[in-house]
N, C-alpha and C. Protein backbone atom coordinates (compact mmCIF):
# COMPACT_ATOMS: atom_id res chain seq x y z
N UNK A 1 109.97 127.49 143.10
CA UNK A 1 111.21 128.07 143.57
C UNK A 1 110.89 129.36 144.31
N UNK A 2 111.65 129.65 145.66
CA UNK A 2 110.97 130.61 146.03
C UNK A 2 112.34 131.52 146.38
N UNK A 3 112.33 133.08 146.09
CA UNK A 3 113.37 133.47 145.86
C UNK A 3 113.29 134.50 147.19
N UNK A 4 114.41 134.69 147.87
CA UNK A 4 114.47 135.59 148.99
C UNK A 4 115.55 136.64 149.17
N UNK A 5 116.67 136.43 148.56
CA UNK A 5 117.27 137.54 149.43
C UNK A 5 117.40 138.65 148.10
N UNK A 6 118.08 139.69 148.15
CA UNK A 6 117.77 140.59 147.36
C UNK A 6 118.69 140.53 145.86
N UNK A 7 119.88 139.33 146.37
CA UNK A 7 120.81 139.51 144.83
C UNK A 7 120.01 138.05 144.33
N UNK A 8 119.04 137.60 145.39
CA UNK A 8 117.93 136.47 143.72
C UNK A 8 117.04 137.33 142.71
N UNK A 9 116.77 138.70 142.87
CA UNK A 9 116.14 139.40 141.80
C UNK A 9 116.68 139.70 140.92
N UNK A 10 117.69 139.42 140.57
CA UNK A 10 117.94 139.14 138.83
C UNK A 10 117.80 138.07 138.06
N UNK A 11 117.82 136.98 139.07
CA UNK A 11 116.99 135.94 138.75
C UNK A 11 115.75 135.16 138.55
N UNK A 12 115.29 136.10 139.41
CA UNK A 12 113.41 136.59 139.50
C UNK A 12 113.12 137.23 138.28
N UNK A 13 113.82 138.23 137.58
CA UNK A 13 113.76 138.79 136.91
C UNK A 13 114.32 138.09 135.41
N UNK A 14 114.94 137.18 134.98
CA UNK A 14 115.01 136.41 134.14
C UNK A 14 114.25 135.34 134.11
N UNK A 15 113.55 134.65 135.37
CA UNK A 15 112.83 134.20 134.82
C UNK A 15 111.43 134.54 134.73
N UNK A 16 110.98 135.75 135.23
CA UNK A 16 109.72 136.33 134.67
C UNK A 16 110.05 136.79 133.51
N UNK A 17 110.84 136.98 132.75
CA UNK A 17 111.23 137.43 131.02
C UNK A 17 111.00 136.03 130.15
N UNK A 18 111.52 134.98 131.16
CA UNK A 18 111.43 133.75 130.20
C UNK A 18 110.08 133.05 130.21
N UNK A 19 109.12 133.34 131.25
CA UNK A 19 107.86 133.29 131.74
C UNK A 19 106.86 134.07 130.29
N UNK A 20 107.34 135.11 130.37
CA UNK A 20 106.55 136.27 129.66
C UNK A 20 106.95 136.08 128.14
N UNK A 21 107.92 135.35 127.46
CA UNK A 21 108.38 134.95 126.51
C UNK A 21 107.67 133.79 125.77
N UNK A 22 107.39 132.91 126.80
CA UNK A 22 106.90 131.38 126.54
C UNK A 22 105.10 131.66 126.56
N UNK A 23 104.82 132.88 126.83
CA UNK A 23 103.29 133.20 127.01
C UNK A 23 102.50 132.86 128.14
N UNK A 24 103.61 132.65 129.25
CA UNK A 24 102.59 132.61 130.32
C UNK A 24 102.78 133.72 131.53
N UNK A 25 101.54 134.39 131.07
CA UNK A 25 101.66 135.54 131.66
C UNK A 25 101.21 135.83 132.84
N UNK A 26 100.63 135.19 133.87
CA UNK A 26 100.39 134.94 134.67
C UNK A 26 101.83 134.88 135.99
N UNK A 27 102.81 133.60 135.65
CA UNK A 27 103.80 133.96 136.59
C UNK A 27 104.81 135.12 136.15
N UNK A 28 104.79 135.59 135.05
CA UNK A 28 105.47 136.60 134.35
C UNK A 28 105.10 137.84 135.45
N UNK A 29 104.22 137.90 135.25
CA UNK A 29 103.25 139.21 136.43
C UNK A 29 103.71 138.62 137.93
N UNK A 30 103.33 137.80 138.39
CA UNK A 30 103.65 137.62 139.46
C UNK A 30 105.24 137.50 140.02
N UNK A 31 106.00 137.08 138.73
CA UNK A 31 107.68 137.21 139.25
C UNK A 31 107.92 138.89 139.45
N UNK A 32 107.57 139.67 138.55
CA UNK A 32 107.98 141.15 138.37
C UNK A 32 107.07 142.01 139.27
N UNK A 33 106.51 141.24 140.42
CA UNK A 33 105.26 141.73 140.83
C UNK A 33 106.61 141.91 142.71
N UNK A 34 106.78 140.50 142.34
CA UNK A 34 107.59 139.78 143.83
C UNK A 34 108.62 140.54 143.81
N UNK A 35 109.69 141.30 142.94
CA UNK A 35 110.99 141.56 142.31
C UNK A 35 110.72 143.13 143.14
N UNK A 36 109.22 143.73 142.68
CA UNK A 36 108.88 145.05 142.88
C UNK A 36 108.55 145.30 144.20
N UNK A 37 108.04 144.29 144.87
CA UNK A 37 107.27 144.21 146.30
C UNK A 37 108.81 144.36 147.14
N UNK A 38 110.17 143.98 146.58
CA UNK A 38 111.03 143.59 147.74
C UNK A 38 111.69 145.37 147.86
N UNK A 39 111.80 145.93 149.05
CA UNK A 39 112.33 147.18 149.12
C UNK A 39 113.91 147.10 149.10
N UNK A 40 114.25 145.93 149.99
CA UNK A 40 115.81 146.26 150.15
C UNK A 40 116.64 145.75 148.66
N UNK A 41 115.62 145.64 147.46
CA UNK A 41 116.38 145.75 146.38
C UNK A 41 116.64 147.10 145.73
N UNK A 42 117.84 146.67 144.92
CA UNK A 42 118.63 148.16 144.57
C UNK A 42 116.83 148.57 143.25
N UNK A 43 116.71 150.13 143.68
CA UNK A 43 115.94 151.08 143.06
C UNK A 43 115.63 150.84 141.56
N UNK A 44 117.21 150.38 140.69
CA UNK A 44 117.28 150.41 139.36
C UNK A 44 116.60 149.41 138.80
N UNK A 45 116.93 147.88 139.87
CA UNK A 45 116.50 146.75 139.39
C UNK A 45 114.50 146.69 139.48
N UNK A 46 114.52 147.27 140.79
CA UNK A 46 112.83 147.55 140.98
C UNK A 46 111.90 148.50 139.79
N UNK A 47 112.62 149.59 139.03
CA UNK A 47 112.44 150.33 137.96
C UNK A 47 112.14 149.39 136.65
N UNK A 48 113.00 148.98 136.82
CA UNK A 48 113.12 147.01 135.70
C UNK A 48 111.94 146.77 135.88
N UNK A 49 111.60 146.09 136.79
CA UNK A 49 110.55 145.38 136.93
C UNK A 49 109.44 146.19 136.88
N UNK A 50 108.91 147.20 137.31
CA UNK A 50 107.81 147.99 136.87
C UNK A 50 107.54 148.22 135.24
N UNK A 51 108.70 148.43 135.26
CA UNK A 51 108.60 148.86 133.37
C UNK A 51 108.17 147.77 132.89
N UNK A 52 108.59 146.68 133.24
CA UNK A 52 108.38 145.42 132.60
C UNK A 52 106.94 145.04 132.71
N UNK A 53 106.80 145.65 133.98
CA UNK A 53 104.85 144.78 134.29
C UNK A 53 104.10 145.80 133.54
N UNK A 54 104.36 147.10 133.33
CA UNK A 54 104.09 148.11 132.62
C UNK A 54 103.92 147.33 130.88
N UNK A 55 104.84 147.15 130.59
CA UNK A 55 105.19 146.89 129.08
C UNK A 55 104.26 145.85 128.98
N UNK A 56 104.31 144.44 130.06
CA UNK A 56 103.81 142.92 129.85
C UNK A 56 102.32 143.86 129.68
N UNK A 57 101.55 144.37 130.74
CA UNK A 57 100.01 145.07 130.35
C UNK A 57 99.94 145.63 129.13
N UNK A 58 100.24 146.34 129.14
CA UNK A 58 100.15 147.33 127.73
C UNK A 58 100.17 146.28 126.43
N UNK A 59 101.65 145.30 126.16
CA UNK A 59 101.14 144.56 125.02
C UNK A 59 100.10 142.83 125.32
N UNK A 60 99.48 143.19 126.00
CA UNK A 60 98.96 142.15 127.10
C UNK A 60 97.23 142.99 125.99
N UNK A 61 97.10 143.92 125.80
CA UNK A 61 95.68 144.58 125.75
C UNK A 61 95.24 144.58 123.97
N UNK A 62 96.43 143.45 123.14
CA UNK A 62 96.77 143.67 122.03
C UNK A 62 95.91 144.36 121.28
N UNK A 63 95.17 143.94 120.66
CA UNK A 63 94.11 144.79 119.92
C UNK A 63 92.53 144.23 119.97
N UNK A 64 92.26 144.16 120.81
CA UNK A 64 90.74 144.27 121.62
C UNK A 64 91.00 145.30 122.31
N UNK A 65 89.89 145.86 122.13
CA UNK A 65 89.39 147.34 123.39
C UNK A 65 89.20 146.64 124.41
N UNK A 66 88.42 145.64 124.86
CA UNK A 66 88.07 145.06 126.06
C UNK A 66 89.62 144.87 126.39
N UNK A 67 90.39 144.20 126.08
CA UNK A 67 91.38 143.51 126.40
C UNK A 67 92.46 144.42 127.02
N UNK A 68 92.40 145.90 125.86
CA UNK A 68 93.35 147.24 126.47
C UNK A 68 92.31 147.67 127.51
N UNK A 69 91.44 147.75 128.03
CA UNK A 69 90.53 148.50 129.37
C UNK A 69 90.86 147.80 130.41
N UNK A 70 90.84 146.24 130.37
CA UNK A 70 91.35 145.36 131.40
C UNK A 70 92.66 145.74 131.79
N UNK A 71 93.92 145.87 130.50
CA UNK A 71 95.26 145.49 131.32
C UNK A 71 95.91 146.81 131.38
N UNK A 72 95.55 147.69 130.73
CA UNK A 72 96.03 149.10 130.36
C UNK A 72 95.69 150.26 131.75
N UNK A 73 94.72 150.15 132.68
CA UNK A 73 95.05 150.73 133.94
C UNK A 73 96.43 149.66 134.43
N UNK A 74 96.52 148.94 134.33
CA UNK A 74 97.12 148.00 135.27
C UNK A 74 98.84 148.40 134.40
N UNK A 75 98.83 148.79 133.03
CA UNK A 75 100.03 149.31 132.89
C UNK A 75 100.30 150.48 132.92
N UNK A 76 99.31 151.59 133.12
CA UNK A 76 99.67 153.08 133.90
C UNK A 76 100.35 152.88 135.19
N UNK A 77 99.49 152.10 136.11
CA UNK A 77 100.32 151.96 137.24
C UNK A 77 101.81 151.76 137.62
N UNK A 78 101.67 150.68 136.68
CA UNK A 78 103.25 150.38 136.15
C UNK A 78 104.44 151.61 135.89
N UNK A 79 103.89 152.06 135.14
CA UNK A 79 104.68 153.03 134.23
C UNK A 79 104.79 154.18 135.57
N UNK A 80 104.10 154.34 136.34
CA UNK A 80 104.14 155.89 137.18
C UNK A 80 105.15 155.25 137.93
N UNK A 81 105.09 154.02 138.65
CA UNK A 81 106.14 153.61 139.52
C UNK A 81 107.37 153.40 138.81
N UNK A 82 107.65 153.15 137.74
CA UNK A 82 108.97 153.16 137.01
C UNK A 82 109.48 154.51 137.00
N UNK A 83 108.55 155.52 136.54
CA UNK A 83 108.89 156.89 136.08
C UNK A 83 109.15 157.08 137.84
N UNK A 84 108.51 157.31 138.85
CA UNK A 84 109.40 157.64 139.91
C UNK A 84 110.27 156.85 140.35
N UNK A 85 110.95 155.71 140.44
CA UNK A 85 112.17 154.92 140.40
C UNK A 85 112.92 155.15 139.84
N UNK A 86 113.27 155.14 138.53
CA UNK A 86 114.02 154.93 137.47
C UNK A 86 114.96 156.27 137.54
N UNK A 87 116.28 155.84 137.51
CA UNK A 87 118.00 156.65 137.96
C UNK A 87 118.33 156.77 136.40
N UNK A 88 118.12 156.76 135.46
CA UNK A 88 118.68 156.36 134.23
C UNK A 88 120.39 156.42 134.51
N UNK A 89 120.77 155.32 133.94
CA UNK A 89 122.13 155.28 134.38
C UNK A 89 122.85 154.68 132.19
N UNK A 90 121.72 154.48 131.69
CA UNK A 90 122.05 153.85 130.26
C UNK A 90 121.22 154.57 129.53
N UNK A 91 121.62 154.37 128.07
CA UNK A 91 120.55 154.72 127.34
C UNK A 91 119.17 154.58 126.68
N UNK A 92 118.96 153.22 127.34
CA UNK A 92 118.02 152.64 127.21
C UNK A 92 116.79 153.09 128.42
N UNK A 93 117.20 153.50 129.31
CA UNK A 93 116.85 153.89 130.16
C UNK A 93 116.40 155.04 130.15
N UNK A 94 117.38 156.07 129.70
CA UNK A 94 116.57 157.41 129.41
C UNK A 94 115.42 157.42 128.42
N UNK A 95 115.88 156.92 126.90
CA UNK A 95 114.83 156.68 126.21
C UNK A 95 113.41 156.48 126.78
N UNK A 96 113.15 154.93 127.40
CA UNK A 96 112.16 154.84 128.05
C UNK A 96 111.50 155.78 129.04
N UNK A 97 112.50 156.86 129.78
CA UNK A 97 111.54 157.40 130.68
C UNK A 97 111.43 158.64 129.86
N UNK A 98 111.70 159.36 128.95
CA UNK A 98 111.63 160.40 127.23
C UNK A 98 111.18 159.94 126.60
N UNK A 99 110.86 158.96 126.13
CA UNK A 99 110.06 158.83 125.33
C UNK A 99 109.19 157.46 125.02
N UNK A 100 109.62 156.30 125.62
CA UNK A 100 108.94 155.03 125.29
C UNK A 100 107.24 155.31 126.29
N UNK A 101 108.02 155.01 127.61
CA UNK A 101 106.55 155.67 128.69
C UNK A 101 105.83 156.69 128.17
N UNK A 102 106.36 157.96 128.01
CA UNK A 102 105.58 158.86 127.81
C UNK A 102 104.55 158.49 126.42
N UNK A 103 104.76 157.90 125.80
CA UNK A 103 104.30 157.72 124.69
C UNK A 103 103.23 157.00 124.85
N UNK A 104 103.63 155.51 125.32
CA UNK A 104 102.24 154.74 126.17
C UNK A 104 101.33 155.56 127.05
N UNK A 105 101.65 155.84 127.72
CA UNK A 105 100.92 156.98 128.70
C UNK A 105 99.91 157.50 127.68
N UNK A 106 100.06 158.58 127.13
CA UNK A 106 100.15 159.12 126.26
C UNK A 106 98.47 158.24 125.01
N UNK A 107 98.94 156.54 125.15
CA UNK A 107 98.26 156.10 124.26
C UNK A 107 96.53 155.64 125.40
N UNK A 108 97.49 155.15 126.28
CA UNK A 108 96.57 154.72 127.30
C UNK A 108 95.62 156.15 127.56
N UNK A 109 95.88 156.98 127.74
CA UNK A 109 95.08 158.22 128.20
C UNK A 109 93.81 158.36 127.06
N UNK A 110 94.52 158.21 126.05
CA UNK A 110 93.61 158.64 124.46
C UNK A 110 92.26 157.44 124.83
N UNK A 111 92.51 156.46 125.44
CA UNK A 111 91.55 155.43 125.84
C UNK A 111 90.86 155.38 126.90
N UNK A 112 91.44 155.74 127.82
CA UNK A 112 90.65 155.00 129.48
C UNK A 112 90.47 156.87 130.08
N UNK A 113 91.09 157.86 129.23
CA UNK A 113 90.88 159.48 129.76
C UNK A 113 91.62 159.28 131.39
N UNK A 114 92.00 160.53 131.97
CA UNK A 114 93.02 161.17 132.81
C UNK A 114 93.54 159.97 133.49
N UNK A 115 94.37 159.87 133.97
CA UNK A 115 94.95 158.96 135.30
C UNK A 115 93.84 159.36 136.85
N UNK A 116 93.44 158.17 137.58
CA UNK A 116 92.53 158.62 138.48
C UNK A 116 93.40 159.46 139.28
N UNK A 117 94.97 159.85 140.29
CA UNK A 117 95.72 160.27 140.60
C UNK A 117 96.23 159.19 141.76
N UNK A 118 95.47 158.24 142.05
CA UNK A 118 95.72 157.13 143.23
C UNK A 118 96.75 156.44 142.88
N UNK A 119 97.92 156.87 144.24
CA UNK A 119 99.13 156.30 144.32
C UNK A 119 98.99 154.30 143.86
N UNK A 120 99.77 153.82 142.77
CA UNK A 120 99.89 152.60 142.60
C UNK A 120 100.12 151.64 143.85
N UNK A 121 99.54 151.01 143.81
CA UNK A 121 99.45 149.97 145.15
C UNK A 121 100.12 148.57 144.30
N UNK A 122 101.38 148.15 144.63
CA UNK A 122 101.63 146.92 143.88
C UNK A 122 101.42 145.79 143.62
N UNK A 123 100.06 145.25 144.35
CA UNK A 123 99.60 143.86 144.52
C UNK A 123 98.68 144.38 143.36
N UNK A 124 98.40 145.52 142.94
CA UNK A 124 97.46 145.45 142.12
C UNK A 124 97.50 145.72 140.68
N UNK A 125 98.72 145.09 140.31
CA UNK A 125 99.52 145.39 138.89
C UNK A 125 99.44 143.81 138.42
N UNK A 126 99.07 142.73 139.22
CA UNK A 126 99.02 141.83 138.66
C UNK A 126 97.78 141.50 137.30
């Protein structure tokens, strides 16, 4: 299914949740990858989707070190592009950019040390 105009990203976006649910994480990444790549979508929904590819890495690195070194740059990236997107308009929203992110951040650093400072490039969050 190939999704194009900008009000199919909520549907892009449900089904990379139902993707990422069923354990296949592969188009999970790549739906929230496509959702993030599109500009003329609204800011909030693109924030969504970062957080999400953010979140899918991070518990993607479960508990292998190898496994957090692999996906855990790949959910910093995530997380910086959410944190500059993200309008908080709910409370779920603020939370996450107060305290859920910061916290990951936060965990990821204790592991992989500083952020390199290189702007996230989004093909490379897959």
């Amino acid at each position: 299914m190939l999704f194009r105009s900008p009000s199919d990203a909520i549907a892009r976006m449900d089904l990379a949740a139902m993707e990422w649910r069923a354990g296949k994480l592969d188009p999970a990444l790549a739906g929230y990858v496509d959702v993030l790549a599109q500009e003329q979508v609204n800011s909030q929904v693109r924030a969504r989707a970062a957080l999400n590819l953010g979140n899918l890495h991070y518990e993607a690195g479960g508990n292998s070190e190898a496994q957090r070194r692999a996906h855990w740059p790949k959910a910093r990236k995530a997380y910086a592009i959410f944190l500059r997107l993200v309008r908080p308009e709910e409370g779920q929203d603020q939370f996450d950019r107060m305290l859920g992110v910061p916290y990951r951040l936060k965990e990821i650093a204790a592991l992989l040390g500083p952020d390199d400072g290189v702007e996230p490039a989004i093909q490379d969050l897959k």
